[in-house]
Protein backbone atom coordinates (compact mmCIF):
# COMPACT_ATOMS: atom_id res chain seq x y z
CA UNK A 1 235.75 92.59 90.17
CA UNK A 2 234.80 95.62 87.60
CA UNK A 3 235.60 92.81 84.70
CA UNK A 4 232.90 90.15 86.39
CA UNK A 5 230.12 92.87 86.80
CA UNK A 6 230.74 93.93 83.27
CA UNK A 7 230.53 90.23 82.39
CA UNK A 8 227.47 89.60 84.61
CA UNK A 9 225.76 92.99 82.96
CA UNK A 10 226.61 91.70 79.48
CA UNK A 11 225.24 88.04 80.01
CA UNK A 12 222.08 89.50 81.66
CA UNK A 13 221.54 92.26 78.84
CA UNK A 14 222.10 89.05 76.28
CA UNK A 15 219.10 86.63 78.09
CA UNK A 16 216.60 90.37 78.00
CA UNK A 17 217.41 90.66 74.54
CA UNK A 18 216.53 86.83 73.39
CA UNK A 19 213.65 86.72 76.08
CA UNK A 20 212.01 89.60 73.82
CA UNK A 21 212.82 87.69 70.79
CA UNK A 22 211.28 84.81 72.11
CA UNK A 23 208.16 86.53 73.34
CA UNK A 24 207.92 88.00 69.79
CA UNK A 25 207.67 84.24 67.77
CA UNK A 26 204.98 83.66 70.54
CA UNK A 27 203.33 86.54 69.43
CA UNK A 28 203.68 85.55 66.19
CA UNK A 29 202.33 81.92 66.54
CA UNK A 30 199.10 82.62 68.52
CA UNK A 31 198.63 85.06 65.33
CA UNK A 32 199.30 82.62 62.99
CA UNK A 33 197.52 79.48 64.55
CA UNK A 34 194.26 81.20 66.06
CA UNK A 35 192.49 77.85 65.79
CA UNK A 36 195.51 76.46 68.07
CA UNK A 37 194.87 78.49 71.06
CA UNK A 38 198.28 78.54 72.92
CA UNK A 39 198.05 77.91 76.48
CA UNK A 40 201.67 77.76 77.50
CA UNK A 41 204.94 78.33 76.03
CA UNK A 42 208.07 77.50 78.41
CA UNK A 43 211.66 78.65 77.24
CA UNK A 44 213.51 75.94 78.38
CA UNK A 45 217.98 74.61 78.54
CA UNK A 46 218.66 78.42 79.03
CA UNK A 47 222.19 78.93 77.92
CA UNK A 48 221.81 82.73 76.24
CA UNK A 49 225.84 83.30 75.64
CA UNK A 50 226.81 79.26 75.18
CA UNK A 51 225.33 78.60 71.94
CA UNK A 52 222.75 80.52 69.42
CA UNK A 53 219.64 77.72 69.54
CA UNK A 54 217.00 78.23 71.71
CA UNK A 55 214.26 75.99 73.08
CA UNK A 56 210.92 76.87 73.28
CA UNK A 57 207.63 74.54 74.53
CA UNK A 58 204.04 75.23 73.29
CA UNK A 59 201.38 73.57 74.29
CA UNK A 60 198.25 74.29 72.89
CA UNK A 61 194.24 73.36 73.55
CA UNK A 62 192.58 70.89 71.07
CA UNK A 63 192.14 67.31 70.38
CA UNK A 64 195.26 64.83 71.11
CA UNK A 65 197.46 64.36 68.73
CA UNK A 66 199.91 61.90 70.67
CA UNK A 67 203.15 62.84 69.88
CA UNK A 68 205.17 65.83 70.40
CA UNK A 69 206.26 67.85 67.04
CA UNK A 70 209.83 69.31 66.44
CA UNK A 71 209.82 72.35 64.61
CA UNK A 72 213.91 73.10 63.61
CA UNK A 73 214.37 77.19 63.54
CA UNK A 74 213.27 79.15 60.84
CA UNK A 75 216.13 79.72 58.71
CA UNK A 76 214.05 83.13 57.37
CA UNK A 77 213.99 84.67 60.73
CA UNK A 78 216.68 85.67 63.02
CA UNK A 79 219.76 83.79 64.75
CA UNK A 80 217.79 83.37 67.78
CA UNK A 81 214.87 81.91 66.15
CA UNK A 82 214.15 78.50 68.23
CA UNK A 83 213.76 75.51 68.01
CA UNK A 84 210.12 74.48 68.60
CA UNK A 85 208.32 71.52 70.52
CA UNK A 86 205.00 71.47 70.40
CA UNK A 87 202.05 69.25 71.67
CA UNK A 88 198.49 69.81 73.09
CA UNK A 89 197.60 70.16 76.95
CA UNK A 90 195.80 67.02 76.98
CA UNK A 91 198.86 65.27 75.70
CA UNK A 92 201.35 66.74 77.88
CA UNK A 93 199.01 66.31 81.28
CA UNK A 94 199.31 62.54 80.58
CA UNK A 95 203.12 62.16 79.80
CA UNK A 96 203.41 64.30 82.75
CA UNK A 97 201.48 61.32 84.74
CA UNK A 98 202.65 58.42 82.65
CA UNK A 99 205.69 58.97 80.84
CA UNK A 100 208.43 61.59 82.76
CA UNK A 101 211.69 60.44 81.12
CA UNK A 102 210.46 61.43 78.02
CA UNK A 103 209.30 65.15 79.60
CA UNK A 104 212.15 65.58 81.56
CA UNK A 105 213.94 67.82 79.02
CA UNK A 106 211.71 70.66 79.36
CA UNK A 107 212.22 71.13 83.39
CA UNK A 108 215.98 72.00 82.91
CA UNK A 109 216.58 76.06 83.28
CA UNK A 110 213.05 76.44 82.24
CA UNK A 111 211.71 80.13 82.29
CA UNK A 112 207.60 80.26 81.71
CA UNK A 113 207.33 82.95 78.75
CA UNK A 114 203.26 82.53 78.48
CA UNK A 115 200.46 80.96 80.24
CA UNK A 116 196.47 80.88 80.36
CA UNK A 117 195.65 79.51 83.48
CA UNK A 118 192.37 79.06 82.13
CA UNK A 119 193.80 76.59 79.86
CA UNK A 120 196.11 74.35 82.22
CA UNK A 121 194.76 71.69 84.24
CA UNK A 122 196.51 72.17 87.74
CA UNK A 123 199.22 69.27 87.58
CA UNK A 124 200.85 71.39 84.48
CA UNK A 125 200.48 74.81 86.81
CA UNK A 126 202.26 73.26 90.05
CA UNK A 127 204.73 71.03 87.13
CA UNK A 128 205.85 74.76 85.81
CA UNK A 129 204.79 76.89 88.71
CA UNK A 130 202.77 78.88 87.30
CA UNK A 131 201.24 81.37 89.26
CA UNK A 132 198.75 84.31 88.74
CA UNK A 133 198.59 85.45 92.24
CA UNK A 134 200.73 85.33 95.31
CA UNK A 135 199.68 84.14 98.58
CA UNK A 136 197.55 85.70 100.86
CA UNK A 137 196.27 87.85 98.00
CA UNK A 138 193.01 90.10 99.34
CA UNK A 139 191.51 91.21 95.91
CA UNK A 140 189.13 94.50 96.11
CA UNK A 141 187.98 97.77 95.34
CA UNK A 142 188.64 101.25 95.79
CA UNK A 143 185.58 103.53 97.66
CA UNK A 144 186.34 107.02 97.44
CA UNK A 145 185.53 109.49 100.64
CA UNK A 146 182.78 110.52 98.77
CA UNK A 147 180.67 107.44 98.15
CA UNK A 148 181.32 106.35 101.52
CA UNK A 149 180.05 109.71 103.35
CA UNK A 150 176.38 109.24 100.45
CA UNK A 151 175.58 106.59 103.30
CA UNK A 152 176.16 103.41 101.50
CA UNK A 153 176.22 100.50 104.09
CA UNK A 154 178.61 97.71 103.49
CA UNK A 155 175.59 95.17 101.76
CA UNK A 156 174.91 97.78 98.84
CA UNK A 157 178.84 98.77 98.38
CA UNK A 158 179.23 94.96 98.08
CA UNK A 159 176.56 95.11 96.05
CA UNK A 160 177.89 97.75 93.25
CA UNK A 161 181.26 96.58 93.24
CA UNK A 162 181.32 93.49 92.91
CA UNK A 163 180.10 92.59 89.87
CA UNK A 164 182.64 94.14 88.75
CA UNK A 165 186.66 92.45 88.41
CA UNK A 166 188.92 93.88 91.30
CA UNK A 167 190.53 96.93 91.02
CA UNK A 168 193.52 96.25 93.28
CA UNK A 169 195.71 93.62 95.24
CA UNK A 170 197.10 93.38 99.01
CA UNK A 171 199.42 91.31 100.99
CA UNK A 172 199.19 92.00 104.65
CA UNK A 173 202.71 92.36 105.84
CA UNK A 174 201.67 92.82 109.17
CA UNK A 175 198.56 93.04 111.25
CA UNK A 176 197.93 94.31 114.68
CA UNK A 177 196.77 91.73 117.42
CA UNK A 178 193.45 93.34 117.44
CA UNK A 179 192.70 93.44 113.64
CA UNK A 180 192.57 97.26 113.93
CA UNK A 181 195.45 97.55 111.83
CA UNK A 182 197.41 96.38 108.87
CA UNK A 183 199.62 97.49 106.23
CA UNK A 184 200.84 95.92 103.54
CA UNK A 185 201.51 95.75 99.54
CA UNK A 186 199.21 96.53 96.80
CA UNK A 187 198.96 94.84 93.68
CA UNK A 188 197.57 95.24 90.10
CA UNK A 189 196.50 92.82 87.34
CA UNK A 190 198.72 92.88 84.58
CA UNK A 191 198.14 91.07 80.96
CA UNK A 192 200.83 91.65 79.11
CA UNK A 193 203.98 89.41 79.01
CA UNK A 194 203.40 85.78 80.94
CA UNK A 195 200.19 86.48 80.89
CA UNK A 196 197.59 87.73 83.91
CA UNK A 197 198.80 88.30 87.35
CA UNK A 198 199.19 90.19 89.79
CA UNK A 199 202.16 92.19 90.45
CA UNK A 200 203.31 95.07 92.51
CA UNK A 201 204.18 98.65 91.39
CA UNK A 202 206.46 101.10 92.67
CA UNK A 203 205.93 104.45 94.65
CA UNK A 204 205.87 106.23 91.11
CA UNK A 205 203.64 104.36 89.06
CA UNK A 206 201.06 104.60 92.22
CA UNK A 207 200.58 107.98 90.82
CA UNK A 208 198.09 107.74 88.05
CA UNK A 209 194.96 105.84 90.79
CA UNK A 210 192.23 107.42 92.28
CA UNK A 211 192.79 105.97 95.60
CA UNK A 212 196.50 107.67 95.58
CA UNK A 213 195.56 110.84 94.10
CA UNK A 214 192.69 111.78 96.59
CA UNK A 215 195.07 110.76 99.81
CA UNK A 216 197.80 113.14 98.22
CA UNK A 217 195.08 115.62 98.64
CA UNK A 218 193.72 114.81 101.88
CA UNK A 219 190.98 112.91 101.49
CA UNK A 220 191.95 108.98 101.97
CA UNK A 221 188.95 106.88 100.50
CA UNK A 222 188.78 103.22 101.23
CA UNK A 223 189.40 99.82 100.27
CA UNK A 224 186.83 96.98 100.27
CA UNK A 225 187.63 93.65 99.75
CA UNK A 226 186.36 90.49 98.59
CA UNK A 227 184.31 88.81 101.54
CA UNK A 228 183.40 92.25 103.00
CA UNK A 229 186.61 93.75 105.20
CA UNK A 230 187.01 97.40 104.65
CA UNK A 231 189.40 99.65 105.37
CA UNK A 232 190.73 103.27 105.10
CA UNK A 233 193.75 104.27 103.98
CA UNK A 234 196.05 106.13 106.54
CA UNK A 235 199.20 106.66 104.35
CA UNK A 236 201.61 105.39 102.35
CA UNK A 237 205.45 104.74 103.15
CA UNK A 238 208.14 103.17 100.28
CA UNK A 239 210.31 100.92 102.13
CA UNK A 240 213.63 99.44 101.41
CA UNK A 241 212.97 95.79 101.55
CA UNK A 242 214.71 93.07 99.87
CA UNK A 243 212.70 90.17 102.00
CA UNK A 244 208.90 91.29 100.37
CA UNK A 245 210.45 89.90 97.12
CA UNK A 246 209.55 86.15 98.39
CA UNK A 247 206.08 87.71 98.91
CA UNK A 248 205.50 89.02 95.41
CA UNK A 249 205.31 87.10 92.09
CA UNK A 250 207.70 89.84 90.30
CA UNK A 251 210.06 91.36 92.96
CA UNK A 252 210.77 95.38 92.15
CA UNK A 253 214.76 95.63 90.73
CA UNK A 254 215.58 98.19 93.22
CA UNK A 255 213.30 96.33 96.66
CA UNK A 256 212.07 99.44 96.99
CA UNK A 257 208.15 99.08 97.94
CA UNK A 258 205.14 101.08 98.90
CA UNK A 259 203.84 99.70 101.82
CA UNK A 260 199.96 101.16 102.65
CA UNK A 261 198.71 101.49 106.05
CA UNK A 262 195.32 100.52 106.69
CA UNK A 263 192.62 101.20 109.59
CA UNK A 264 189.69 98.53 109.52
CA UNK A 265 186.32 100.24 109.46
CA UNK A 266 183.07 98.44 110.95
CA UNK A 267 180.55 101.17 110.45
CA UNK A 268 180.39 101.82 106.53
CA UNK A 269 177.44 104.38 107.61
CA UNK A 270 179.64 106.62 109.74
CA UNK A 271 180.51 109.48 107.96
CA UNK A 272 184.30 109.56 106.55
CA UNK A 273 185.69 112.46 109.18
């Protein structure tokens, strides 16, 4: 048993190690080809430990070119360097309609490395499963104690927030049959790596946000959301719980969550005691 988690450790330390590399030459490529603006790049017949070549997909946005190029590994780079296929959006979406066979290759242990949604029409999103969000996502901002107590009512907080992009993420977990209460898991927009989505954090990293800071010290603020629900925070609990990772796009390594109780409010000109 201690010589098949050593094993298992070592393979998984191996696929880390080329997934960086990989991410790197993407790096590298939306660098070098800025005119070519890369909209997806798929790492694709995984086998880390069974043999040094690596696959790797790029699509990219601009006119068709009707073919699919094969770019052998750059013999100046590392080991790892891959093995490159390359096409444009357009031309993939319509051997993805018209011509699968010849596709097929690129859905076998396929990992998504990059994506710009913005980019991919929605066939290539649900073909790769890309996702930016996951369900049931309630997107919103955070209203401290003090700007609620000034008086605002829920039209002009609407109203100054916003315009601006959402500050945090929640996943109800559970809701009372009233729709008093709910608590559930926050999540934050990330742009690094894949590419944006949202993604929870742990109990540590809650540390640095307003929101957190001013409940530590006893004065919970609020959160509004999209479409006008607000609610106050009532406290936060980290919780053990391996079945939230089917609810999250990026399950935490240890299941260890902070869940965040909420209180819905329906009278934004009530003061905040």
């Amino acid at each position: 048993m201690a010589d098949l988690a050593k094993v298992d450790l070592s393979m998984a330390m191996e696929e880390k190690r080329i997934r960086a590399l990989l991410e790197d030459r993407i790096d590298d490529l939306k660098r070098t080809y800025q005119d070519r603006k890369i909209a997806l790049a798929v790492w694709f017949d995984k086998a880390p430990l069974e043999r040094s070549e690596q696959n790797l997909l790029v699509l990219w946005a601009g006119k068709k070119v009707n073919q699919i190029y094969v770019t052998p590994p750059d013999a100046l780079r590392s080991w790892s360097s891959p093995t490159i296929h390359a096409t444009t959006v357009d031309d993939f979406a319509e051997f993805l309609a018209s011509d699968r066979p010849r596709i097929a290759p690129y859905f076998q242990k396929f990992e998504v490395l990059y994506f710009d949604k913005e980019l991919l029409p929605e066939p290539i999103l649900l073909a790769f499963n890309v996702r930016a969000e996951p369900s049931g996502l309630m997107k919103g901002w955070y209203v401290s104690s003090e700007e609620f107590a000034a008086g605002a009512t829920l039209q002009n907080l609407l109203a100054r927030h916003s315009p601006a992009r959402p500050q945090i993420g929640f996943v109800k977990v559970w809701e009372s049959p009233d729709f008093e209460h709910c608590r559930g898991l926050l999540h934050f927009e990330i742009s690094y790596g894949a590419g944006p989505r949202w993604v929870p954090r742990s109990l540590g990293a809650l540390s640095p946000y307003s929101f957190y800071g001013d409940w530590v010290k006893g004065h919970p603020g609020y959160f509004l959301f999209r479409g006008g629900s607000l609610y106050r925070i009532q406290k936060f609990e980290e919780k053990t719980s391996p079945e939230y990772s089917s609810l999250v796009l990026e399950p935490l390594r240890d299941d260890r969550y902070p869940e965040v109780y909420l209180r819905a409010v329906h009278s934004p000109e009530r003061s905040a005691s």
